[in-house]
Structure formats: C-alpha cells, structure tokens
C-alpha atoms as a PDB file:
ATOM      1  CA  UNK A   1     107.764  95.499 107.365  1.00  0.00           C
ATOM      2  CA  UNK A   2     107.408  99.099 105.146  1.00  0.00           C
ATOM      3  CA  UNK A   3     104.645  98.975 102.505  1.00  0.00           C
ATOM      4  CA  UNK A   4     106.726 100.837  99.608  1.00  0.00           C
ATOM      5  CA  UNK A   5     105.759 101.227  96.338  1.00  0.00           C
ATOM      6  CA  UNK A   6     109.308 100.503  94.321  1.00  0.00           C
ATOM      7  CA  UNK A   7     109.687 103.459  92.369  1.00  0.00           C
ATOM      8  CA  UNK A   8     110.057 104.867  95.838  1.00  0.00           C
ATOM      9  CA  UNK A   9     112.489 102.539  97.219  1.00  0.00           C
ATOM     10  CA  UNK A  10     115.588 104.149  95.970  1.00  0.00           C
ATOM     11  CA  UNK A  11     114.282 107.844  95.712  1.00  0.00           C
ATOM     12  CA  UNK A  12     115.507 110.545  98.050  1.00  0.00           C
ATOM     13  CA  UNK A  13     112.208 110.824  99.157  1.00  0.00           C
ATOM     14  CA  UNK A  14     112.309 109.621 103.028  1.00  0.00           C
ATOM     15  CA  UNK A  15     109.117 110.935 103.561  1.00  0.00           C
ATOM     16  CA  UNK A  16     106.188 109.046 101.764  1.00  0.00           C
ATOM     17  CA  UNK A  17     102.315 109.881 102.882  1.00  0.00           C
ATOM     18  CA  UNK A  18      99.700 107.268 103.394  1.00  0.00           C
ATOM     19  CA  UNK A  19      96.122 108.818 103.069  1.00  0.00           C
ATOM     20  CA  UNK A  20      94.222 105.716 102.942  1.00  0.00           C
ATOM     21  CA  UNK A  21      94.784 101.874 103.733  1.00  0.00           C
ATOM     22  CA  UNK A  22      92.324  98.786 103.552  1.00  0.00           C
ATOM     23  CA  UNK A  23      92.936  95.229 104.629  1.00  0.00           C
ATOM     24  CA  UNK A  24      91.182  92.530 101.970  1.00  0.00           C
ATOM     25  CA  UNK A  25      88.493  90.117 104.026  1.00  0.00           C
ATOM     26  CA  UNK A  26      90.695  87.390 103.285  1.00  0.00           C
ATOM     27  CA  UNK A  27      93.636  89.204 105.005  1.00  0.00           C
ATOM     28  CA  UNK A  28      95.963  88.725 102.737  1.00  0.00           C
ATOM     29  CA  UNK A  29      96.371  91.748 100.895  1.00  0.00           C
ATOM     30  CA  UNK A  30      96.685  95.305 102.185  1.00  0.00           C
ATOM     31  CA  UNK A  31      95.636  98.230 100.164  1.00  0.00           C
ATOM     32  CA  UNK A  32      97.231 101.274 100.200  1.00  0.00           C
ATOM     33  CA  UNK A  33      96.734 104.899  98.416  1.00  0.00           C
ATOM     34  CA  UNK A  34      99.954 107.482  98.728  1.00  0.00           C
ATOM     35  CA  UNK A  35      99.101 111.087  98.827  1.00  0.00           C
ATOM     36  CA  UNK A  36     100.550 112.301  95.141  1.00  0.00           C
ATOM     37  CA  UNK A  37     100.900 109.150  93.525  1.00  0.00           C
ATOM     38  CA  UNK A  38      98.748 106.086  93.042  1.00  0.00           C
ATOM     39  CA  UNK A  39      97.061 102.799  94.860  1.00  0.00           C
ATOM     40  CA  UNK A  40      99.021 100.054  95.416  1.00  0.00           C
ATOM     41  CA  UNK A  41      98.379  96.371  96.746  1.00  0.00           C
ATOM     42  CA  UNK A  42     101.068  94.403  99.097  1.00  0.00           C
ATOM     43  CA  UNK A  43     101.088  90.944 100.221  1.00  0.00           C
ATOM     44  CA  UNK A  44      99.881  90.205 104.036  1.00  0.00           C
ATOM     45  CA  UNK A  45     102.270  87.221 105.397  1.00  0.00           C
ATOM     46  CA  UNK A  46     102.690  86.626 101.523  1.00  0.00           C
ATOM     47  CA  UNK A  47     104.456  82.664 102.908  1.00  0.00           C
ATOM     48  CA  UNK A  48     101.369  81.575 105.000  1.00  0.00           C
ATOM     49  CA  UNK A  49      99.943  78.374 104.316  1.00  0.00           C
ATOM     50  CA  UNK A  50      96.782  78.501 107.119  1.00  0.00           C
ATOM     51  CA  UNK A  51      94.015  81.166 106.646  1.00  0.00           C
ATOM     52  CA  UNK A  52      94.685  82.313 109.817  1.00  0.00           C
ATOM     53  CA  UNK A  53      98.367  83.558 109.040  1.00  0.00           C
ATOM     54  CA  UNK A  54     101.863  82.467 109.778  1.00  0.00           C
ATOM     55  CA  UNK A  55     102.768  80.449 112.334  1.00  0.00           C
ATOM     56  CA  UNK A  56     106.443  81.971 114.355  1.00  0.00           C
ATOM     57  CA  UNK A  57     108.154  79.112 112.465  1.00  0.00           C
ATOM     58  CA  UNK A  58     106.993  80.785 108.682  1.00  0.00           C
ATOM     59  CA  UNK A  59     107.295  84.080 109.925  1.00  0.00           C
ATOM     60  CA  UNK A  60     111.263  83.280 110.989  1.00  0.00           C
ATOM     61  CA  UNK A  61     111.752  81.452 107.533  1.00  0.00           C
ATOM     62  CA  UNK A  62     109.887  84.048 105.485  1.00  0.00           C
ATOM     63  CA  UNK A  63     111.874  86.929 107.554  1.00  0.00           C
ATOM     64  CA  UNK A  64     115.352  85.462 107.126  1.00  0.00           C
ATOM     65  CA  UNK A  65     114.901  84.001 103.261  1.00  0.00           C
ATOM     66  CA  UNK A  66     113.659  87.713 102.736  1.00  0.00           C
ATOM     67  CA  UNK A  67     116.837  89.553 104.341  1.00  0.00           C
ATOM     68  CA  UNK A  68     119.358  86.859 102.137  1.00  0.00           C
ATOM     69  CA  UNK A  69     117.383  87.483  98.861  1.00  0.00           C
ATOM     70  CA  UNK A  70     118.489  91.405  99.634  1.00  0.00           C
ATOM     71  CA  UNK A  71     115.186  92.564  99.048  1.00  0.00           C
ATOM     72  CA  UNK A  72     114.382  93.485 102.185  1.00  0.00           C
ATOM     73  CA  UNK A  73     116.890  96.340 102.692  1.00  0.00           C
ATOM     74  CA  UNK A  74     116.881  99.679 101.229  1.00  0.00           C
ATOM     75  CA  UNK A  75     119.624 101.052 103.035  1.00  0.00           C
ATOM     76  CA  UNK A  76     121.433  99.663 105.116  1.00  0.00           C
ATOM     77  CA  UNK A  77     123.506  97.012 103.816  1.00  0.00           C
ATOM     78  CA  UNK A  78     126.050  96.517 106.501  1.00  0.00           C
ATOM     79  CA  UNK A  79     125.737  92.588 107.719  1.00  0.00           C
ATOM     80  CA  UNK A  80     127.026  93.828 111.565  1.00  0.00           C
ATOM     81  CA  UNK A  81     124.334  91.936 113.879  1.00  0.00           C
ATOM     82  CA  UNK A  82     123.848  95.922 115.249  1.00  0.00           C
ATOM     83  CA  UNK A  83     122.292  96.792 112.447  1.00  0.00           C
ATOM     84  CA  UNK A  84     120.022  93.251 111.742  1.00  0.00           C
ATOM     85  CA  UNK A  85     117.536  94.906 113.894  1.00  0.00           C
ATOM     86  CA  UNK A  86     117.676  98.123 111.714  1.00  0.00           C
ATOM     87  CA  UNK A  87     117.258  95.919 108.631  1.00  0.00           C
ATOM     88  CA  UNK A  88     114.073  94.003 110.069  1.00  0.00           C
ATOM     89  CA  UNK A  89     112.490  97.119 110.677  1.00  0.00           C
ATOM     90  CA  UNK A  90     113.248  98.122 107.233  1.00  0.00           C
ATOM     91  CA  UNK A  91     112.247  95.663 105.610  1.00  0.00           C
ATOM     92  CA  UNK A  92     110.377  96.801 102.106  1.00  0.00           C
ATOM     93  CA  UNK A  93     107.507  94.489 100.705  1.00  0.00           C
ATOM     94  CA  UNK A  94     107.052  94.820  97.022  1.00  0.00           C
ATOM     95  CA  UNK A  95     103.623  96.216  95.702  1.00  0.00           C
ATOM     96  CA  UNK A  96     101.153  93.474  93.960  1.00  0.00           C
ATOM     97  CA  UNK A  97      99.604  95.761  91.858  1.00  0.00           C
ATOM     98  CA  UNK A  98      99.212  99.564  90.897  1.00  0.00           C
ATOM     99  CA  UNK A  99      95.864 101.385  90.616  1.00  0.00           C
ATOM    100  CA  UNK A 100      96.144 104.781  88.624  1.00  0.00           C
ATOM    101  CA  UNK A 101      94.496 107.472  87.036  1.00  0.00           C
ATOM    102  CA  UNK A 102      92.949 109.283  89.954  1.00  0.00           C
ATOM    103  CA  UNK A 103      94.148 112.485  91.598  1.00  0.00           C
ATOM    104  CA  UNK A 104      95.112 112.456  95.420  1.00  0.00           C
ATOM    105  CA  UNK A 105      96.778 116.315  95.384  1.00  0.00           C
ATOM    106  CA  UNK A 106      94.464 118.760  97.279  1.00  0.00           C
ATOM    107  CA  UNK A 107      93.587 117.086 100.260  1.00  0.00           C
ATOM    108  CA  UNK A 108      95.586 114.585 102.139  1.00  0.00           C
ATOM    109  CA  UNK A 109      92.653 112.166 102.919  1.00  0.00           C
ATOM    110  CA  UNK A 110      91.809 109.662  99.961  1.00  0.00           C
ATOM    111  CA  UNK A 111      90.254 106.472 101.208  1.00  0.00           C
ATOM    112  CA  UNK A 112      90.741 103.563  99.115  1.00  0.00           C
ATOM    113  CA  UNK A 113      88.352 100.076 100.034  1.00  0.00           C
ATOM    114  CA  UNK A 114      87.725  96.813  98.748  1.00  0.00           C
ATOM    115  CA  UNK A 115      84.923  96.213  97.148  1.00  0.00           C
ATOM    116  CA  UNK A 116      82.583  93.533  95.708  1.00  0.00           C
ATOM    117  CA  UNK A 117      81.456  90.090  97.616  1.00  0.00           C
ATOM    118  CA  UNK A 118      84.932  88.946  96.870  1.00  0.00           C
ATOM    119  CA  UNK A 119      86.899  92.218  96.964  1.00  0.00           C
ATOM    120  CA  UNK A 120      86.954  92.122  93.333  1.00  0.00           C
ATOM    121  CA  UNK A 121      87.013  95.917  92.857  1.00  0.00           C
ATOM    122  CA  UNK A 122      88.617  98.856  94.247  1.00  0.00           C
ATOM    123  CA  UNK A 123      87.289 101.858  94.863  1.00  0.00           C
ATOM    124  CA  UNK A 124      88.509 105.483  95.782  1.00  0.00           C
ATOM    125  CA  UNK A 125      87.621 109.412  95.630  1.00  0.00           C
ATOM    126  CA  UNK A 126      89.595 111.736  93.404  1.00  0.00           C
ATOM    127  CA  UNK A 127      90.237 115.344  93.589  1.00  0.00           C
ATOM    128  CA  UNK A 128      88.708 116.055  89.930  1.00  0.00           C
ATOM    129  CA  UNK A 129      85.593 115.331  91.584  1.00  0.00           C
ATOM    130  CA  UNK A 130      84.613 111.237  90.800  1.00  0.00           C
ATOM    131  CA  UNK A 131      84.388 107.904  92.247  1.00  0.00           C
ATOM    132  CA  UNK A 132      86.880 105.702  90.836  1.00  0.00           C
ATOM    133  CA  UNK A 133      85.829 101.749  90.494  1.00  0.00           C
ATOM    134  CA  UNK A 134      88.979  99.528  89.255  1.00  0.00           C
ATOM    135  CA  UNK A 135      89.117  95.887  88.627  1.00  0.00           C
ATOM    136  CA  UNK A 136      91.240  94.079  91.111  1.00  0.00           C
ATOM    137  CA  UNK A 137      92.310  91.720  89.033  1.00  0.00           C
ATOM    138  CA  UNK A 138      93.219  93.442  85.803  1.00  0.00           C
ATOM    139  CA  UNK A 139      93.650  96.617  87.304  1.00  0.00           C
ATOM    140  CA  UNK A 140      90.945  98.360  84.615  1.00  0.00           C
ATOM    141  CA  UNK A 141      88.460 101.103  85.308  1.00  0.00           C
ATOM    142  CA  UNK A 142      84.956  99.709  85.228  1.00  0.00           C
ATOM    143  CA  UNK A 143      82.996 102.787  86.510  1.00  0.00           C
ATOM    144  CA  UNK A 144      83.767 106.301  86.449  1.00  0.00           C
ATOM    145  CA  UNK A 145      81.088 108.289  88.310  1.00  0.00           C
ATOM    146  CA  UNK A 146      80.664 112.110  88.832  1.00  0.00           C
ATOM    147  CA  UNK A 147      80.325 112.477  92.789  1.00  0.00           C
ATOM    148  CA  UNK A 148      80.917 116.058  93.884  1.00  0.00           C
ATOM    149  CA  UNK A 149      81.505 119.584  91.952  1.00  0.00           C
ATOM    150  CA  UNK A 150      85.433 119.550  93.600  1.00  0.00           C
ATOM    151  CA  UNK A 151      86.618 117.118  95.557  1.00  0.00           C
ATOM    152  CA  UNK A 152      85.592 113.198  95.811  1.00  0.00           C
ATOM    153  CA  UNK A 153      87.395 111.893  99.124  1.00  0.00           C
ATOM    154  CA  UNK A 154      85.931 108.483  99.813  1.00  0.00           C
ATOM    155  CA  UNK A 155      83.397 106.321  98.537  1.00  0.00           C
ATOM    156  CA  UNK A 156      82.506 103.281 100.642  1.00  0.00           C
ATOM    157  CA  UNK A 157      81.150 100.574  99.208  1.00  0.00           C
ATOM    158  CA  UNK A 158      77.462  98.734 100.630  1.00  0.00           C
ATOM    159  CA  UNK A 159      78.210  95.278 101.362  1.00  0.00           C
END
C-alpha cells in the first residue's frame, strides 16, 4: 500500500517526500505530513472488523475488491498476472482528511502527532515559526501559538 494524497496520484511528480508520520492509538489511522504540501490522514486496514486488525481472509477480500474497483492502480493498468504483483505494491489508499495552512518548505523535518486523550487534535511545527493545533474531526485550527523566532519543527504533545 502507498499513502498518496490524490492530487498527487496522477501528477508527474514520482518523487513525493514524507517528513513526518504518526500512527493514531487506535491504529486505525496513519498520519502523514509531505514536505511542500499539507497533512493528510489514511485509513489503517480501513475493512477490519477486530481491534486488532485484519485477519488474512479480510486482508485478501479488501486487497482484491480494491484492485477491481481500479482504485488501487495509478499506473499500471495492464491485467497480465506479471504485473498483479506490480499493482499490489502500488496500490494507492485515498487520504481521510487534509490538514492545511502551515508551511513545511525550509527544512525537510516537520513532525506531525496525534494529540488529545482521544487523538482528537493534530498538531505540527511550521516554518513561519508556530505550533499548529487542528481539530481532527473538522479539520479547524483551534490554537495557533508563537514557538520559535524561525523555524517551528515539532511539537509533541504531553499525554
């Protein structure tokens, strides 16, 4: 699986940069920020019906009703069985949700973390110098603090 956000699925950018990545605590969301663009959330085993993740049998089902929807591919769209293998490895997950505002430009590290008892907030550094807090579930800023005279690159949240 390729965490992608879509409006860089069919770009001629090959070459996307991950600078910071979180896993929710109830593992079922992944959080990532790109270098130059935004923060994005993605499913975990998005067909899972125990908290402890798939089982091979949902993983199989989820895989192959995945490839037949065709959203899975963003290339290859031969249906050879030499290139199945290609497509699993390709296979693109739609984002959840976007996070935006922030700057990730001048340095390549922006960590971006859950936050909250629940994970109800997400929080990251930006380049103009503030902590970002966003909503999770509505995706608005709630807190905008002033961190550091230049660059903000993480903020990690007390549990």
């Amino acid at each position: 699986q390729r965490y992608r956000p879509q409006h860089l699925n069919g770009s001629n950018n090959s070459s996307v940069s991950v600078s910071g990545i979180d896993v929710s605590k109830d593992q079922r969301e992944l959080l990532v920020s790109y270098e130059n663009d935004q923060i994005y959330t993605f499913p975990i085993f998005p067909k899972s019906s125990s908290p402890a993740g798939p089982t091979l049998e949902e993983l199989s089902t989820y895989s192959n009703l995945y490839h037949s929807n065709g959203a899975a591919s963003d290339s290859n769209e031969n249906d050879d069985d030499d290139n199945d293998d290609s497509r699993k490895s390709n296979m693109i997950l739609p984002e959840l949700a976007a996070y935006g505002g922030h700057l990730n430009r001048y340095t390549f590290l922006k960590m971006a973390k859950y936050a909250g008892p629940n994970d109800e907030y997400i929080c990251t550094g930006s380049d103009s110098g503030h902590a970002w807090i966003y909503e999770r579930s509505t995706g608005a800023v709630v807190s905008l603090l002033k961190a550091d005279n230049s660059t903000c690159n993480g903020v990690v949240p007390h549990p």
